[in-house]
Protein backbone atom coordinates (compact mmCIF):
# COMPACT_ATOMS: atom_id res chain seq x y z
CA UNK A 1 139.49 138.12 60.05
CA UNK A 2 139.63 135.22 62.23
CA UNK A 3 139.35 137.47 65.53
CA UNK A 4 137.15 139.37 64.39
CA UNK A 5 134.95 136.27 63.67
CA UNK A 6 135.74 135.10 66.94
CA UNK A 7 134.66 138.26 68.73
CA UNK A 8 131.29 138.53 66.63
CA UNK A 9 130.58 134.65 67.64
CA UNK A 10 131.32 135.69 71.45
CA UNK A 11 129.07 138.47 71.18
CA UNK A 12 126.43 136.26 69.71
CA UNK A 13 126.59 133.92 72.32
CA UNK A 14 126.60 136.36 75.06
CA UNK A 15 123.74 137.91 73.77
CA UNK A 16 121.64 134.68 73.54
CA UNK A 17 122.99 133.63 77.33
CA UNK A 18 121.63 137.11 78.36
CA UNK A 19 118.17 136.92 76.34
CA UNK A 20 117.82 133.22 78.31
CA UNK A 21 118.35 134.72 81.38
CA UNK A 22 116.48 137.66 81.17
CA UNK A 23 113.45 135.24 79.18
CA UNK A 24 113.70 133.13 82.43
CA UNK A 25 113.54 136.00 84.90
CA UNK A 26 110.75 137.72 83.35
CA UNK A 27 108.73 134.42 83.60
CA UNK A 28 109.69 134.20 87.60
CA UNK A 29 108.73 137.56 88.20
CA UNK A 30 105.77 136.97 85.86
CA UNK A 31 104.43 133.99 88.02
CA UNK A 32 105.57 135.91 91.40
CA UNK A 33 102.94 138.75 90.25
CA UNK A 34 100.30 136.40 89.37
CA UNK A 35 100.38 134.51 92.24
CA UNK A 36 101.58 137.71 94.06
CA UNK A 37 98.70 136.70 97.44
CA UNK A 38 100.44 132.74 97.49
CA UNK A 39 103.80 133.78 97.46
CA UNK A 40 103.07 136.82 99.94
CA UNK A 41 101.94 134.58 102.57
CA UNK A 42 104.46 131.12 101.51
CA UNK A 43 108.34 130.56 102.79
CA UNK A 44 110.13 128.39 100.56
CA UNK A 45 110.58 124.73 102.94
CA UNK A 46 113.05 122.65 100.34
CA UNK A 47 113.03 120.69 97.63
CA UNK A 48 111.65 118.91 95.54
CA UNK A 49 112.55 115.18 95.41
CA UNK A 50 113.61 112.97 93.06
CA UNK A 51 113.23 115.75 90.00
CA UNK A 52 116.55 114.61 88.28
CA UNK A 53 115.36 111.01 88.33
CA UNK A 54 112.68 110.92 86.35
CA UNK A 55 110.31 110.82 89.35
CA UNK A 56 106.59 111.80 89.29
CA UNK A 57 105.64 113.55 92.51
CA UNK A 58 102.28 112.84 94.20
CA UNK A 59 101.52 111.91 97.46
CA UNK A 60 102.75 113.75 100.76
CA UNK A 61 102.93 112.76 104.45
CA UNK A 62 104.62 113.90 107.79
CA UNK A 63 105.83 111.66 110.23
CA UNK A 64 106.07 113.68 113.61
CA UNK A 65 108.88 113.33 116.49
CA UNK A 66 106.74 111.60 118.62
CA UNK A 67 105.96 108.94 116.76
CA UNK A 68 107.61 105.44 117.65
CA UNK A 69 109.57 103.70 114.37
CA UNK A 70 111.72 107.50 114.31
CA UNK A 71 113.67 109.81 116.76
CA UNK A 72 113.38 112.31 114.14
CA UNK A 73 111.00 114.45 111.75
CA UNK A 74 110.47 112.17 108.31
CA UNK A 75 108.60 113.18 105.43
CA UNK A 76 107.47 110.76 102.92
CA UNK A 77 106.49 111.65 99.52
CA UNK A 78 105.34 108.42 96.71
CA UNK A 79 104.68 108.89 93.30
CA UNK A 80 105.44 106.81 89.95
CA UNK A 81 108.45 107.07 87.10
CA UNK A 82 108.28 108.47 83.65
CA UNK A 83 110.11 104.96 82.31
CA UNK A 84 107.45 103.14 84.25
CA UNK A 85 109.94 101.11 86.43
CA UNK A 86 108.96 100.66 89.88
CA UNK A 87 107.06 103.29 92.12
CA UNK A 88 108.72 104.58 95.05
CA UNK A 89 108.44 106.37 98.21
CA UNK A 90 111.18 108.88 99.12
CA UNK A 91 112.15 109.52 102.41
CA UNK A 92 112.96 113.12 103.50
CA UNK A 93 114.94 114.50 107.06
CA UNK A 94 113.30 116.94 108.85
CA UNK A 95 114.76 119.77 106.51
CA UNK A 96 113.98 118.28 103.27
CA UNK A 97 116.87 116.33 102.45
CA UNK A 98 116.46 112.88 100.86
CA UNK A 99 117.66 109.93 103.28
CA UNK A 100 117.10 107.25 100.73
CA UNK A 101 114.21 105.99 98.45
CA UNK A 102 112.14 102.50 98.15
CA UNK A 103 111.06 100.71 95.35
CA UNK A 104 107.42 99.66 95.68
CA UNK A 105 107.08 95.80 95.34
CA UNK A 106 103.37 93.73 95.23
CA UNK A 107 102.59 91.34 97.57
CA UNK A 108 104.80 88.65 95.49
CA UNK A 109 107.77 90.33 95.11
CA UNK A 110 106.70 91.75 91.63
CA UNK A 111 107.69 95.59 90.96
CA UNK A 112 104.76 97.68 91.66
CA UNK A 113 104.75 100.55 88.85
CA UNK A 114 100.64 101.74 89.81
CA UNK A 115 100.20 105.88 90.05
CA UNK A 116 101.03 105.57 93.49
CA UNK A 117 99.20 108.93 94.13
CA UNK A 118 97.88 110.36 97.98
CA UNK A 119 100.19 109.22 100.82
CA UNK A 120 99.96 108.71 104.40
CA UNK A 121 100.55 106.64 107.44
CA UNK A 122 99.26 104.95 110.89
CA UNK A 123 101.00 103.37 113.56
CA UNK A 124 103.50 101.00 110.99
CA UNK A 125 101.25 101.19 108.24
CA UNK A 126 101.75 103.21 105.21
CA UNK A 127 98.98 103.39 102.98
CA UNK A 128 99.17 104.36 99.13
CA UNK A 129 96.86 105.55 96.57
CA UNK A 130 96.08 102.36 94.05
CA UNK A 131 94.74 103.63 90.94
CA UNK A 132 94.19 99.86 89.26
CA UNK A 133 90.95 99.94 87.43
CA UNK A 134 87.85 99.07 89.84
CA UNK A 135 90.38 98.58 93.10
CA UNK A 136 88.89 101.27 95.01
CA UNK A 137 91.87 100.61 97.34
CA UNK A 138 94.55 101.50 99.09
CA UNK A 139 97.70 99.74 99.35
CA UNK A 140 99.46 98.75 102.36
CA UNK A 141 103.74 98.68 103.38
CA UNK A 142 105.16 98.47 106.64
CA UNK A 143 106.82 101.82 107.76
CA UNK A 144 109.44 100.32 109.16
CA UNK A 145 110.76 98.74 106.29
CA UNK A 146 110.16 102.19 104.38
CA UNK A 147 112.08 104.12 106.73
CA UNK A 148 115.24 101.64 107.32
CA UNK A 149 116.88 101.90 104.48
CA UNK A 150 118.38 98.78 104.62
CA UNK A 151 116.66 97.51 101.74
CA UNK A 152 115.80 99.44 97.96
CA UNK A 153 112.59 97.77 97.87
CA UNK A 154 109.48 96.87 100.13
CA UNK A 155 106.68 94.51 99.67
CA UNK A 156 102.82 95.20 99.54
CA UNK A 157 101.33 93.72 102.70
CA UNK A 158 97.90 93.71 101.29
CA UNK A 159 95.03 96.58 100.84
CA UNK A 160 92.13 98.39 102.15
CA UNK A 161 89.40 98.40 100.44
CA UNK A 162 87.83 102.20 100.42
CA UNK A 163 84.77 102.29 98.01
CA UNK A 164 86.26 105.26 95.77
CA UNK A 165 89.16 105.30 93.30
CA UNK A 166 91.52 107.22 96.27
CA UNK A 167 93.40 110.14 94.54
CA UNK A 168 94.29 111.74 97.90
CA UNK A 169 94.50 110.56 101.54
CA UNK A 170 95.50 112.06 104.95
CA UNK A 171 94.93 111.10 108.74
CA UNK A 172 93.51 113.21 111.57
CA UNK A 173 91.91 113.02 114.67
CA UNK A 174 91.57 109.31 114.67
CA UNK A 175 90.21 109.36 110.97
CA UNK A 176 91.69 108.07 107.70
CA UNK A 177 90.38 110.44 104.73
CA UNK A 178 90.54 109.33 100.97
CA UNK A 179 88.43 110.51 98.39
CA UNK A 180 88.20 110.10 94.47
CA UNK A 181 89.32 112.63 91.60
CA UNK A 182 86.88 114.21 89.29
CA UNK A 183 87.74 115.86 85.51
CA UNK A 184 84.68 117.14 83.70
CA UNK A 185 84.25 116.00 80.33
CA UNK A 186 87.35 113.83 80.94
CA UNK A 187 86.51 109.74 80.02
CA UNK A 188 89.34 108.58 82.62
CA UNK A 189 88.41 110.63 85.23
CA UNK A 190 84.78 110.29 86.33
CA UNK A 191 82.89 109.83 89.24
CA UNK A 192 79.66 107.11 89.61
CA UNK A 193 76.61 109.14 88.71
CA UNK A 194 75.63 109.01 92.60
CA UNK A 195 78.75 111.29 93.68
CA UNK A 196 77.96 113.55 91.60
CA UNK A 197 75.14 116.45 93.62
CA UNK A 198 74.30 120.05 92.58
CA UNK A 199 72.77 122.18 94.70
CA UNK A 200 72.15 125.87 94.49
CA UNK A 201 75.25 126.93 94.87
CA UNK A 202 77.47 123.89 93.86
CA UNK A 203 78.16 121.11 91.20
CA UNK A 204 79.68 118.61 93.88
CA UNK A 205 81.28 115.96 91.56
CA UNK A 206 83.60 113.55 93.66
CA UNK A 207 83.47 112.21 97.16
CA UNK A 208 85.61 111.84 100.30
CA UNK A 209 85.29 109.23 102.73
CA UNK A 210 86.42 109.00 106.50
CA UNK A 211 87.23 105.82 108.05
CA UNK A 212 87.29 105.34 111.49
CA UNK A 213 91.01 103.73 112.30
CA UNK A 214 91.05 100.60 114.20
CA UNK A 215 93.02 98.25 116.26
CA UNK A 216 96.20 97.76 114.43
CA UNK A 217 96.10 93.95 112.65
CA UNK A 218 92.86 94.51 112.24
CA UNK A 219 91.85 95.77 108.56
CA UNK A 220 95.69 97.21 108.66
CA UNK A 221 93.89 99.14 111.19
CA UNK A 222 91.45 100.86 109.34
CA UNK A 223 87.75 100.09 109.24
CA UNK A 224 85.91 98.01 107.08
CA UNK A 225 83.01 100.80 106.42
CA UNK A 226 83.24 104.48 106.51
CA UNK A 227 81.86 106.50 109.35
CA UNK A 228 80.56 109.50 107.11
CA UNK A 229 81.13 111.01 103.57
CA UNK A 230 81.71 114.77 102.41
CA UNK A 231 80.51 115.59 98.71
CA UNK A 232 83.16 117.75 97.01
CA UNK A 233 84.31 119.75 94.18
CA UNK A 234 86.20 118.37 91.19
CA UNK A 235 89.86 118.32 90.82
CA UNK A 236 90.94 117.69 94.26
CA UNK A 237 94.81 116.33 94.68
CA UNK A 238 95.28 116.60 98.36
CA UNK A 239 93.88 117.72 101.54
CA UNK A 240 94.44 118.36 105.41
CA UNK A 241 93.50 119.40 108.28
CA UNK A 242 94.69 122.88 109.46
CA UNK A 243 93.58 124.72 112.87
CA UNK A 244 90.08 124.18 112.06
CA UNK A 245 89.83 124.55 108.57
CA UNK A 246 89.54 121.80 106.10
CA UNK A 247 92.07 122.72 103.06
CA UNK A 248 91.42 120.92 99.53
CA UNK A 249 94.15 121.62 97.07
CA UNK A 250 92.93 121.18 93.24
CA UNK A 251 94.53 121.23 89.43
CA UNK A 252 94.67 120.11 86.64
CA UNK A 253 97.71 120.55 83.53
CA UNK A 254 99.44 123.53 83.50
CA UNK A 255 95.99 125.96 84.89
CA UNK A 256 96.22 127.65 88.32
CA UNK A 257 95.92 125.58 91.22
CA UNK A 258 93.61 126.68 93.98
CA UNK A 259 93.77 125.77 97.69
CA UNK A 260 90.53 125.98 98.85
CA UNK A 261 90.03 126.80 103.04
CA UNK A 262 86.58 125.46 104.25
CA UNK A 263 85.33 126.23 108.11
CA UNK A 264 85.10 122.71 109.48
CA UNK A 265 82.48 123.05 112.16
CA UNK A 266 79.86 125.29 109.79
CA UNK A 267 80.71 121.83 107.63
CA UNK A 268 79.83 119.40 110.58
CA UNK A 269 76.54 121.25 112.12
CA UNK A 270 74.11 119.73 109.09
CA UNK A 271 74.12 116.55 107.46
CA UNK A 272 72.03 114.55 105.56
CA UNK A 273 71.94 110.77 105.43
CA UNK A 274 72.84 109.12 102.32
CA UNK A 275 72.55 105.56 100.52
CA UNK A 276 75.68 106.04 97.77
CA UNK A 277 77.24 102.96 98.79
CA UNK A 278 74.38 100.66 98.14
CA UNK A 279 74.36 100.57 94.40
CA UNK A 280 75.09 96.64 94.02
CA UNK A 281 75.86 96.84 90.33
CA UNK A 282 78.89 99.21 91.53
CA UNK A 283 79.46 97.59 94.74
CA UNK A 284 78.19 93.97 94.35
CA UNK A 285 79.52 92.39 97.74
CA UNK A 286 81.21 95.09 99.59
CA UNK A 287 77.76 97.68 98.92
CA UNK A 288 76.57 99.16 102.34
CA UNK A 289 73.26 98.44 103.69
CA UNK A 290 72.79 101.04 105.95
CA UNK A 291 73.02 105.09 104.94
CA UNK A 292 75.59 107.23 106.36
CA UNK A 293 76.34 110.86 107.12
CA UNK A 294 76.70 113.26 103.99
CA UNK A 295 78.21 116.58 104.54
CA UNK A 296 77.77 118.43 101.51
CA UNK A 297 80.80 121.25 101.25
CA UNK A 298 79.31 124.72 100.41
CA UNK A 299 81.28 127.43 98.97
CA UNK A 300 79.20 130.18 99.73
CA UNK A 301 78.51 128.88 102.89
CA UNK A 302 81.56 126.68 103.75
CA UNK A 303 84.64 128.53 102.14
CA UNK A 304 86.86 130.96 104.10
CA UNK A 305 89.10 131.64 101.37
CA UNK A 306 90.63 130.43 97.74
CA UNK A 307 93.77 130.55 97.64
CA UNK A 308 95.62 131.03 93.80
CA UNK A 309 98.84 128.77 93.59
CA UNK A 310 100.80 127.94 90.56
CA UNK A 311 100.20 124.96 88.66
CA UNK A 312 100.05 121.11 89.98
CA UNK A 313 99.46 121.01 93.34
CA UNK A 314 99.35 117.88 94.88
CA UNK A 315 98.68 116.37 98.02
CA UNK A 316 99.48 118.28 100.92
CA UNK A 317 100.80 118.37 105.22
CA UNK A 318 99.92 120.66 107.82
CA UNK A 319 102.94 121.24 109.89
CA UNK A 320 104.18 124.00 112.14
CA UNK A 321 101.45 126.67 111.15
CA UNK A 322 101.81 125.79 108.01
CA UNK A 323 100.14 124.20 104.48
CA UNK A 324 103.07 122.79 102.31
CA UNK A 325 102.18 122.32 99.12
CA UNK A 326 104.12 119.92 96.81
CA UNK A 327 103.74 120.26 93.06
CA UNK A 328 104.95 117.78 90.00
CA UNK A 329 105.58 120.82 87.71
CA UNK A 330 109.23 120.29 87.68
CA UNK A 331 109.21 116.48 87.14
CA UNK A 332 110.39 115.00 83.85
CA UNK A 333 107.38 114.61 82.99
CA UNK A 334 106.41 118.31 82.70
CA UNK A 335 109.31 120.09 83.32
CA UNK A 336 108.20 123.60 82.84
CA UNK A 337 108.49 123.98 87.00
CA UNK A 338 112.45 124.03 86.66
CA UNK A 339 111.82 127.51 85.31
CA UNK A 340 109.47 128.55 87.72
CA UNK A 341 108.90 127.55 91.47
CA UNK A 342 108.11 123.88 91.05
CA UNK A 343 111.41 123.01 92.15
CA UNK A 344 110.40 123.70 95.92
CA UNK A 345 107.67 123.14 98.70
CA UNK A 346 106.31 125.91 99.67
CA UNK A 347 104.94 126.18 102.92
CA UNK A 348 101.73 128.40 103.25
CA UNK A 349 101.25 130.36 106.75
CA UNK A 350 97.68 129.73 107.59
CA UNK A 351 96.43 132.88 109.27
């Protein structure tokens, strides 16, 4: 009888190991098929960081060969912790595989433990989304110190003041972007009533900014005012700059993400000028006097393609002919992306 128990117990638990295995590969080839154009055209790049260690994923930056502080290809990717202990930046080879992490300090020593969202850098400045109620900023390490490893922490060296909450943020051509994040209907996500412009084709709800960068010491090199604004569509988590095209990733919970391609130059060739900035309710001391540039991105006249991804796309790089796209799906904080294809970057070949 005993055996026989045995065996029927085996069986059980071979069946239910079987049933979780095929469960789980029905939902991978489920999310291949619906996403069937994204992974058609994507290569898997590597991992996922910091996924075991209760790290939330965010911001994403690329640190090329030629650059001064590094011999080598770095990646950088910042984000917060489910425990809300320190934020930190982890620092990737060339291939994807983590060097070491830092744990994000304030200017007194003081563990940072902000959102820590949108990522990038200039000359040895690394700038980092601050999401601190009414900041509008961007917070500033030295890259050095980031990529040493000598130390587990790094200090704030100050901020940047950028006139939007920054979700995202990304450097091109001489320009640092940033721009805020939108939610309709959502009371922690909203934009001041002057980002917000519909046209006939569009509800435009947040804004991005470009800032001319500067002599370094100056402004941590970027300046004080931006040099025009783009009026864009809600949701946005990331952006770059890809042979021409401007790419905006968006999401929101477990929905489809979208990676939207826009044709810069049909952008760039009308503008109107705009006076957002001088609200002095919003903007008391630091409001604008003078208007600026406002490119106002079109779909039906703007977009090249949309792009279906799967869920949580954040911010992403532009490197080697291709998008990578960096998710939080698999964090600890969702989880649900261990069982699909949140445990990787993917990188997107951009035709």
């Amino acid at each position: 009888m005993k055996n026989k128990a045995l065996k029927i117990s085996l069986i059980v638990l071979v069946m239910l190991l079987l049933s979780v295995v095929m469960l789980l590969t029905a939902v991978r080839l489920g999310e291949r098929l619906i996403f069937a154009p994204f992974f058609a055209n994507a290569e898997t790049q590597f991992k996922v960081p910091g996924i075991a260690d209760g790290f939330i994923q965010q911001g994403f930056d690329h640190i090329g060969a030629d650059t001064e502080t590094t011999e080598d290809d770095r990646f950088l990717v910042s984000g917060y912790m489910k425990d809300e202990s320190s934020s930190r930046v982890y620092v990737l080879d060339k291939d994807g595989d983590v060097l070491h992490y830092v744990k994000l300090r304030d200017k007194n020593g003081k563990r940072y433990t902000g959102h820590s969202g949108g990522i990038t850098h200039n000359g040895n400045y690394v700038y980092v989304s601050n999401d601190d109620d009414g900041q509008n900023s961007l917070n500033v390490f030295s890259l050095d110190e980031i990529l040493s490893g000598k130390s587990i922490t790094t200090n704030m060296l100050g901020s940047v003041y950028v006139y939007v909450s920054p979700a995202f943020c990304y450097i091109h051509d001489g320009k640092l972007y940033t721009g805020n994040f939108h939610k309709p209907g959502h009371k922690d996500y909203k934009s001041p009533e002057s980002f917000i412009i519909s046209t006939e084709n569009n509800n435009n709800t947040a804004m991005m900014l470009a800032f001319e960068l500067t002599e370094i010491g100056e402004n941590f090199g970027v300046a004080k005012e931006p040099t025009c604004a783009y009026s864009i569509t809600s949701m946005v988590q990331g952006m770059c700059v890809a042979d021409g095209k401007l790419v905006l990733s968006t999401s929101w919970s477990i929905n489809p993400s979208h990676l939207y391609f826009y044709d810069i130059e049909k952008i760039e060739k009308t503008s109107i000028p705009t006076s957002i900035f001088t609200d002095k309710e919003l903007y008391k001391d630091k409001a604008m006097n003078n208007p600026i540039p406002l490119y106002i991105i079109d779909k039906d006249e703007h977009l090249i393609k949309d792009v279906t991804a799967p869920p949580m796309a954040e911010e992403l790089v532009y490197n080697d002919g291709k998008v990578l796209v960096m998710n939080e799906s698999a964090s600890s904080k969702y989880i649900f992306g261990k069982f699909t294809s949140g445990n990787n970057v993917y990188g997107y070949i951009v035709d």
